[in-house]
Protein backbone atom coordinates (compact mmCIF):
# COMPACT_ATOMS: atom_id res chain seq x y z
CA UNK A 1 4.46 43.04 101.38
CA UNK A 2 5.10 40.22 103.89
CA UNK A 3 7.75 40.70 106.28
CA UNK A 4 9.08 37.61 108.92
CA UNK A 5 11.83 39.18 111.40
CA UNK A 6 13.79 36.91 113.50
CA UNK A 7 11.01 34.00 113.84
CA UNK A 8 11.84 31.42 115.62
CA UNK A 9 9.41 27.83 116.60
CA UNK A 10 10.53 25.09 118.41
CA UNK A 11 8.52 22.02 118.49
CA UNK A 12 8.72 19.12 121.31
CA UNK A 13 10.49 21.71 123.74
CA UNK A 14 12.57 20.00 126.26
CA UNK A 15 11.45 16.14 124.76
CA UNK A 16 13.54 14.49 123.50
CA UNK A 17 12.42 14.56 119.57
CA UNK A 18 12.67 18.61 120.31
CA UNK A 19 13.18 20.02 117.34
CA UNK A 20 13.49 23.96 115.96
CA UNK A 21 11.59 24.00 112.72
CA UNK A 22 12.58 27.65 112.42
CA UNK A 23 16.10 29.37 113.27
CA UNK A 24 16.08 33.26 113.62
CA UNK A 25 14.33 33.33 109.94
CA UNK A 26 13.80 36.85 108.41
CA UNK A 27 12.28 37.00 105.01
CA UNK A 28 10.96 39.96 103.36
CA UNK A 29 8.57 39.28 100.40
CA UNK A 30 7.22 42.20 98.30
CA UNK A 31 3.70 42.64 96.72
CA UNK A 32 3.34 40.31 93.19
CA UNK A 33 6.68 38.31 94.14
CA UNK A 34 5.37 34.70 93.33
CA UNK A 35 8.54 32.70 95.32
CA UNK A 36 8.73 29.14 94.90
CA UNK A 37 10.44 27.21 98.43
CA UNK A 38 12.56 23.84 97.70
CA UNK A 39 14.55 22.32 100.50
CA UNK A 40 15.09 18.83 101.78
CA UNK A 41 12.53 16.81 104.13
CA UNK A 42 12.27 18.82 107.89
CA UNK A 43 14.05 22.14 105.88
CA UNK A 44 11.24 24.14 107.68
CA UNK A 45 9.02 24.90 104.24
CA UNK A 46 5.78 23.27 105.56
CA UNK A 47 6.54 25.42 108.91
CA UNK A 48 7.17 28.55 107.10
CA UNK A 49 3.89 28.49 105.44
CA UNK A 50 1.94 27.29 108.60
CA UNK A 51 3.96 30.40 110.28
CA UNK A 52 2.43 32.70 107.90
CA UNK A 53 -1.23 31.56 107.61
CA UNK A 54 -1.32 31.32 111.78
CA UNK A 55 -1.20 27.53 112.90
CA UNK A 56 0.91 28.11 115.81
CA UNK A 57 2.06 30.74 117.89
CA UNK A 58 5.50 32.16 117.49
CA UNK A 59 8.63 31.31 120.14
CA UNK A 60 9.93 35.07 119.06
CA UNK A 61 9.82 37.37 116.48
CA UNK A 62 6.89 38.89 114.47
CA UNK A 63 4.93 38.69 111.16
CA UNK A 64 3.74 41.30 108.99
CA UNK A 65 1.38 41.57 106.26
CA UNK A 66 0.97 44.72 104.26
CA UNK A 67 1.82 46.79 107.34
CA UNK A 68 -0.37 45.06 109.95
CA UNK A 69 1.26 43.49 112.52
CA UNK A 70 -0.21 39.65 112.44
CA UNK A 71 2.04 38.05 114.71
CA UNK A 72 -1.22 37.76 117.60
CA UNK A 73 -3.67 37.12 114.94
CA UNK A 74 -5.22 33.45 115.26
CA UNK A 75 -5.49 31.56 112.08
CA UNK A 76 -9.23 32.35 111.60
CA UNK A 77 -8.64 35.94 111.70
CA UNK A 78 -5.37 35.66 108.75
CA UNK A 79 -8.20 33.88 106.55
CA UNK A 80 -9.16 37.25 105.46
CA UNK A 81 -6.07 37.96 103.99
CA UNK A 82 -4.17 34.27 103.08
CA UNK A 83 -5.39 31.74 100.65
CA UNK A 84 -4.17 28.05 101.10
CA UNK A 85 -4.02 25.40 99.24
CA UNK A 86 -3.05 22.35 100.58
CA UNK A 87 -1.53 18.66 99.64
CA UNK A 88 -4.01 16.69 100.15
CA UNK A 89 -7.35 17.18 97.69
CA UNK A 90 -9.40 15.86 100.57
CA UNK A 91 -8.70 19.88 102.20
CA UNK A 92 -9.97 22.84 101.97
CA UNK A 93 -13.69 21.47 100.62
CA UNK A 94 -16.55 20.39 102.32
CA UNK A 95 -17.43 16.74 100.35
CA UNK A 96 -20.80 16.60 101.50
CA UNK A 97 -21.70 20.28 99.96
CA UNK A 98 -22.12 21.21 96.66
CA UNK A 99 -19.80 22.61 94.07
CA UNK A 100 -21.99 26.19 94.57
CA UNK A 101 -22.31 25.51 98.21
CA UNK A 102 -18.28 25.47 98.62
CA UNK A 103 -17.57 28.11 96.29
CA UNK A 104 -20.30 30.45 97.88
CA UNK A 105 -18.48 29.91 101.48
CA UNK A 106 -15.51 30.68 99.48
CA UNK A 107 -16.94 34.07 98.26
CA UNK A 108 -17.66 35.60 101.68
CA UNK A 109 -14.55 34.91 103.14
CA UNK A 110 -13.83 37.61 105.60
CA UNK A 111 -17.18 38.69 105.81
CA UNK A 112 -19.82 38.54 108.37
CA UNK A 113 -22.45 35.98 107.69
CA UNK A 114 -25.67 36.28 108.66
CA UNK A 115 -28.88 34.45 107.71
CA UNK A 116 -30.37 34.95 104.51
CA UNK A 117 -30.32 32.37 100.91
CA UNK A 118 -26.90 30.49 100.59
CA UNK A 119 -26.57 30.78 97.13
CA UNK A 120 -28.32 33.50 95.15
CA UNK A 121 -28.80 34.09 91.32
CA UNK A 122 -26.16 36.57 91.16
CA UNK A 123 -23.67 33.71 92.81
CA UNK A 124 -24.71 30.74 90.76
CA UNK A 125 -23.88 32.90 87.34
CA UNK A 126 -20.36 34.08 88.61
CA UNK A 127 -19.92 30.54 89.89
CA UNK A 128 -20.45 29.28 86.36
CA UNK A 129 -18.35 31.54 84.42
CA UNK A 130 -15.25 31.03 86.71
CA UNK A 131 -15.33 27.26 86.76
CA UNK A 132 -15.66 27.61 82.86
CA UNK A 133 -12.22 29.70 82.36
CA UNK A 134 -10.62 25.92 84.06
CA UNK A 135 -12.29 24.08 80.90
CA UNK A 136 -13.53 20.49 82.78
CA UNK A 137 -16.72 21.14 82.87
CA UNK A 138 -17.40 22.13 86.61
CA UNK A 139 -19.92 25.06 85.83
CA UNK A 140 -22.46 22.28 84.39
CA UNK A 141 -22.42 20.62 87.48
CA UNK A 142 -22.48 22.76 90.42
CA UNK A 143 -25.33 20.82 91.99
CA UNK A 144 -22.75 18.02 92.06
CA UNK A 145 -21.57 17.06 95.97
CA UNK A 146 -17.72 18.16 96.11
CA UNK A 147 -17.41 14.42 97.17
CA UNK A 148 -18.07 12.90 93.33
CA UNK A 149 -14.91 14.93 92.11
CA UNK A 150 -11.72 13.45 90.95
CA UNK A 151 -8.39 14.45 93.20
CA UNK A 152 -8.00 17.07 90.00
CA UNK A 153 -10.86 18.24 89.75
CA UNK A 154 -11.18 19.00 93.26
CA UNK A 155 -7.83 20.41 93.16
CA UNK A 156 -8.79 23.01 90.60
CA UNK A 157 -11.95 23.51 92.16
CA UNK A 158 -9.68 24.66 95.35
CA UNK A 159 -7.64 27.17 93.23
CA UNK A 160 -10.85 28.99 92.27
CA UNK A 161 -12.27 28.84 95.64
CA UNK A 162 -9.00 30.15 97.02
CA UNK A 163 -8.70 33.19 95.06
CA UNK A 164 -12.78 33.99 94.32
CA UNK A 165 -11.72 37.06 96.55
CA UNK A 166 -8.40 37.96 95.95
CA UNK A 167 -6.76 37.59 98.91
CA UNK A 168 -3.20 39.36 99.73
CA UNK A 169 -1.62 35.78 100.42
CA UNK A 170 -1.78 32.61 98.31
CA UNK A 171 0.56 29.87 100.12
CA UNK A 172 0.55 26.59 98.20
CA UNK A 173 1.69 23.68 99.92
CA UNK A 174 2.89 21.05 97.68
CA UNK A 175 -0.07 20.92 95.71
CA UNK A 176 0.16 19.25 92.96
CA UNK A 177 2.09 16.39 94.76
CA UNK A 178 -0.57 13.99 95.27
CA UNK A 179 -1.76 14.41 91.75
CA UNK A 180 -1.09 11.90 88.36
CA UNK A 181 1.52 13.85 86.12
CA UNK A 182 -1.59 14.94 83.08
CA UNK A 183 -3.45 16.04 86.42
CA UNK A 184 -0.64 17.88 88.11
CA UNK A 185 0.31 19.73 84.82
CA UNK A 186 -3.13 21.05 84.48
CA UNK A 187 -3.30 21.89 87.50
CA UNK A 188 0.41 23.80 87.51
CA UNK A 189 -0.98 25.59 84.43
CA UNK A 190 -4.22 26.68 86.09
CA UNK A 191 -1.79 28.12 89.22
CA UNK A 192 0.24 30.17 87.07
CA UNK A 193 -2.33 31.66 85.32
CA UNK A 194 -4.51 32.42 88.19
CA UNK A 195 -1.27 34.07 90.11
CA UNK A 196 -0.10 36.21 86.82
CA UNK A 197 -4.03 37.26 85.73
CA UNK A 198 -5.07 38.55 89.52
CA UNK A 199 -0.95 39.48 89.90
CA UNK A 200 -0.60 37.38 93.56
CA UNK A 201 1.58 37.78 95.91
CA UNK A 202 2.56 33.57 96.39
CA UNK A 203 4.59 31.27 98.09
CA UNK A 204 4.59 27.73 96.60
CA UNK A 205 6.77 24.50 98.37
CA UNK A 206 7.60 22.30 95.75
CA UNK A 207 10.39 19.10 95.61
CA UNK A 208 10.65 19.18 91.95
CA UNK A 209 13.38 21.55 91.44
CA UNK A 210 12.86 22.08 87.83
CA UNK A 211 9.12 23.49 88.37
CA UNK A 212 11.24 25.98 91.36
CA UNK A 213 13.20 27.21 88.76
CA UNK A 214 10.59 27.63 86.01
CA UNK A 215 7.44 28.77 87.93
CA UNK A 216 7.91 32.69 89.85
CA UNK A 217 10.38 35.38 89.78
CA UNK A 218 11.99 34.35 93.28
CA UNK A 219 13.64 31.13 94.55
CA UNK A 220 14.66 30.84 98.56
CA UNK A 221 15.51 27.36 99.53
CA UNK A 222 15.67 25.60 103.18
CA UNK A 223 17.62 23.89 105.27
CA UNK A 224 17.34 23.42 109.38
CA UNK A 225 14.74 26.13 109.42
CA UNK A 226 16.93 28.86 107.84
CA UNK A 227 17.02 30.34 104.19
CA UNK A 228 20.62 29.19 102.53
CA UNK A 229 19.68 30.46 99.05
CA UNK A 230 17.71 33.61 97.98
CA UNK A 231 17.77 34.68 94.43
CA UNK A 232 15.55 36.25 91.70
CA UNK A 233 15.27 37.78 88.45
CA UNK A 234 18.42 37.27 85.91
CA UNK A 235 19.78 35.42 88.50
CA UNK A 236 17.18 32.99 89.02
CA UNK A 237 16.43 32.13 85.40
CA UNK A 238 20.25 31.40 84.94
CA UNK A 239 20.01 28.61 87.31
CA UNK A 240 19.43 25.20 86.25
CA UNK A 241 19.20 21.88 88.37
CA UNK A 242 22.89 21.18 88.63
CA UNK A 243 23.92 24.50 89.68
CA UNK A 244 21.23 24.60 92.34
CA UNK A 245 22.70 21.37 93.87
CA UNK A 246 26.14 23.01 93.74
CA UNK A 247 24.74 25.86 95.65
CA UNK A 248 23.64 23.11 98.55
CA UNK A 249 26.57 21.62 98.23
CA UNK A 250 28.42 24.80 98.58
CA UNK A 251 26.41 26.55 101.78
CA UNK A 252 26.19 23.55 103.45
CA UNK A 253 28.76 20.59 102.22
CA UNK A 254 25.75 18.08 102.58
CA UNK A 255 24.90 15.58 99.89
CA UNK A 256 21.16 15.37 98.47
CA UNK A 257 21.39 12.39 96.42
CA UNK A 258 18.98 10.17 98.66
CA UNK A 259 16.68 13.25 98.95
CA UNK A 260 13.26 13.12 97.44
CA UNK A 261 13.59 16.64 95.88
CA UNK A 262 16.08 14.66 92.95
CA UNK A 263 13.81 11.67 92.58
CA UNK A 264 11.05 14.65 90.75
């Protein structure tokens, strides 16, 4: 379970571009709930994530993950228990190391790491048969630098590497947004199946409202750094595009047309 009470993060305090990414936001998010986050641009969903996984410190409140108290912890430390995947293909690889090399830093994460062979046997074999379950190929070349790799294929190379050990977080930043459409549906399919097989507890940001609705059992959206909507189950899968404008519309009397979350 992942708890956020009353967190609050202003950026650019006392400047004049200050601005309060998140507004007293409380969010409680039990074990398995896969919750997809829409909202317009500067809602706070980037924030949110980057609030959970540890890249800044808190104004107020607290974090909680499984019943540890993380709210101190520095991003390093959280690694051992979040999973991110971000935008950009370019993260969370090294280019210059091989497929094996990544994906063996990958397998000890939150372990001490002494000296001793980088990749053994044992390694290379599990390597192989989880880059064959994503079908392009990967396992035949995991002498290959992570720099040769299409945007996809690095993409779904991340997924693996992100959940090699399960972790008890998987926060997914837009990630599929800087992908073709063939690519990004692959890649959606890989997510969901990776996140119902190992049963993860996930947060994904997305601007296409019709994967928010389809993908997960949980829909919050964003606005101003609070939560506006929150709904699940029968709820959720009664929604469609229209009626999740409305519910903007509704909370908040703003219009989205111009917003990049309808162009998807």
């Amino acid at each position: 379970m992942i708890e956020l009470q009353g967190c609050m993060k202003d950026f650019n305090q006392g400047g004049v571009n200050e601005v309060r990414a998140l507004d007293q936001l409380s969010l409680t998010i039990d074990d398995g709930d896969f919750v997809t986050v829409i909202g317009s641009n500067g809602a706070g969903k980037s924030t949110l994530l980057n609030a959970i996984a540890g890249g800044f410190s808190l104004d107020a409140g607290r974090i909680v993950i499984n019943g540890r108290d993380v709210t101190r912890w520095p991003e390093y430390r959280r690694a051992a228990l979040i999973a991110r995947v971000f935008q950009d293909p370019l993260l969370g690889t090294c280019p210059s190391a091989t497929i094996e090399q990544n994906m063996a830093l990958a397998a000890r994460r939150g372990q001490r790491r002494g000296l001793g062979p980088g990749v053994r046997i044992r390694d290379r074999q599990r390597f192989s048969e989880e880059l064959a379950r994503i079908g392009l190929g990967l396992e035949k070349r995991l002498q290959d630098r992570v720099g040769l790799l299409s945007g996809g294929q690095r993409q779904a190379l991340t997924m693996v590497m992100a959940t090699l050990v399960r972790p008890e977080v998987l926060l997914l930043d837009e990630h599929i947004a800087a992908l073709d459409p063939k690519t990004a549906r692959q890649i959606l399919e890989l997510t969901r199946e990776i996140i119902a097989d190992q049963g993860l507890t996930s947060l994904m940001i997305t601007h296409n409202m019709r994967h928010a609705l389809t993908l997960g059992n949980r829909l919050i959206m964003m606005h101003q750094g609070r939560i506006i909507l929150d709904v699940g189950g029968e709820e959720k899968r009664r929604l469609g595009v229209e009626d999740l404008l409305e519910q903007f519309y509704l909370i908040q009397g703003e219009a989205l047309a111009n917003d990049s979350m309808l162009l998807a």
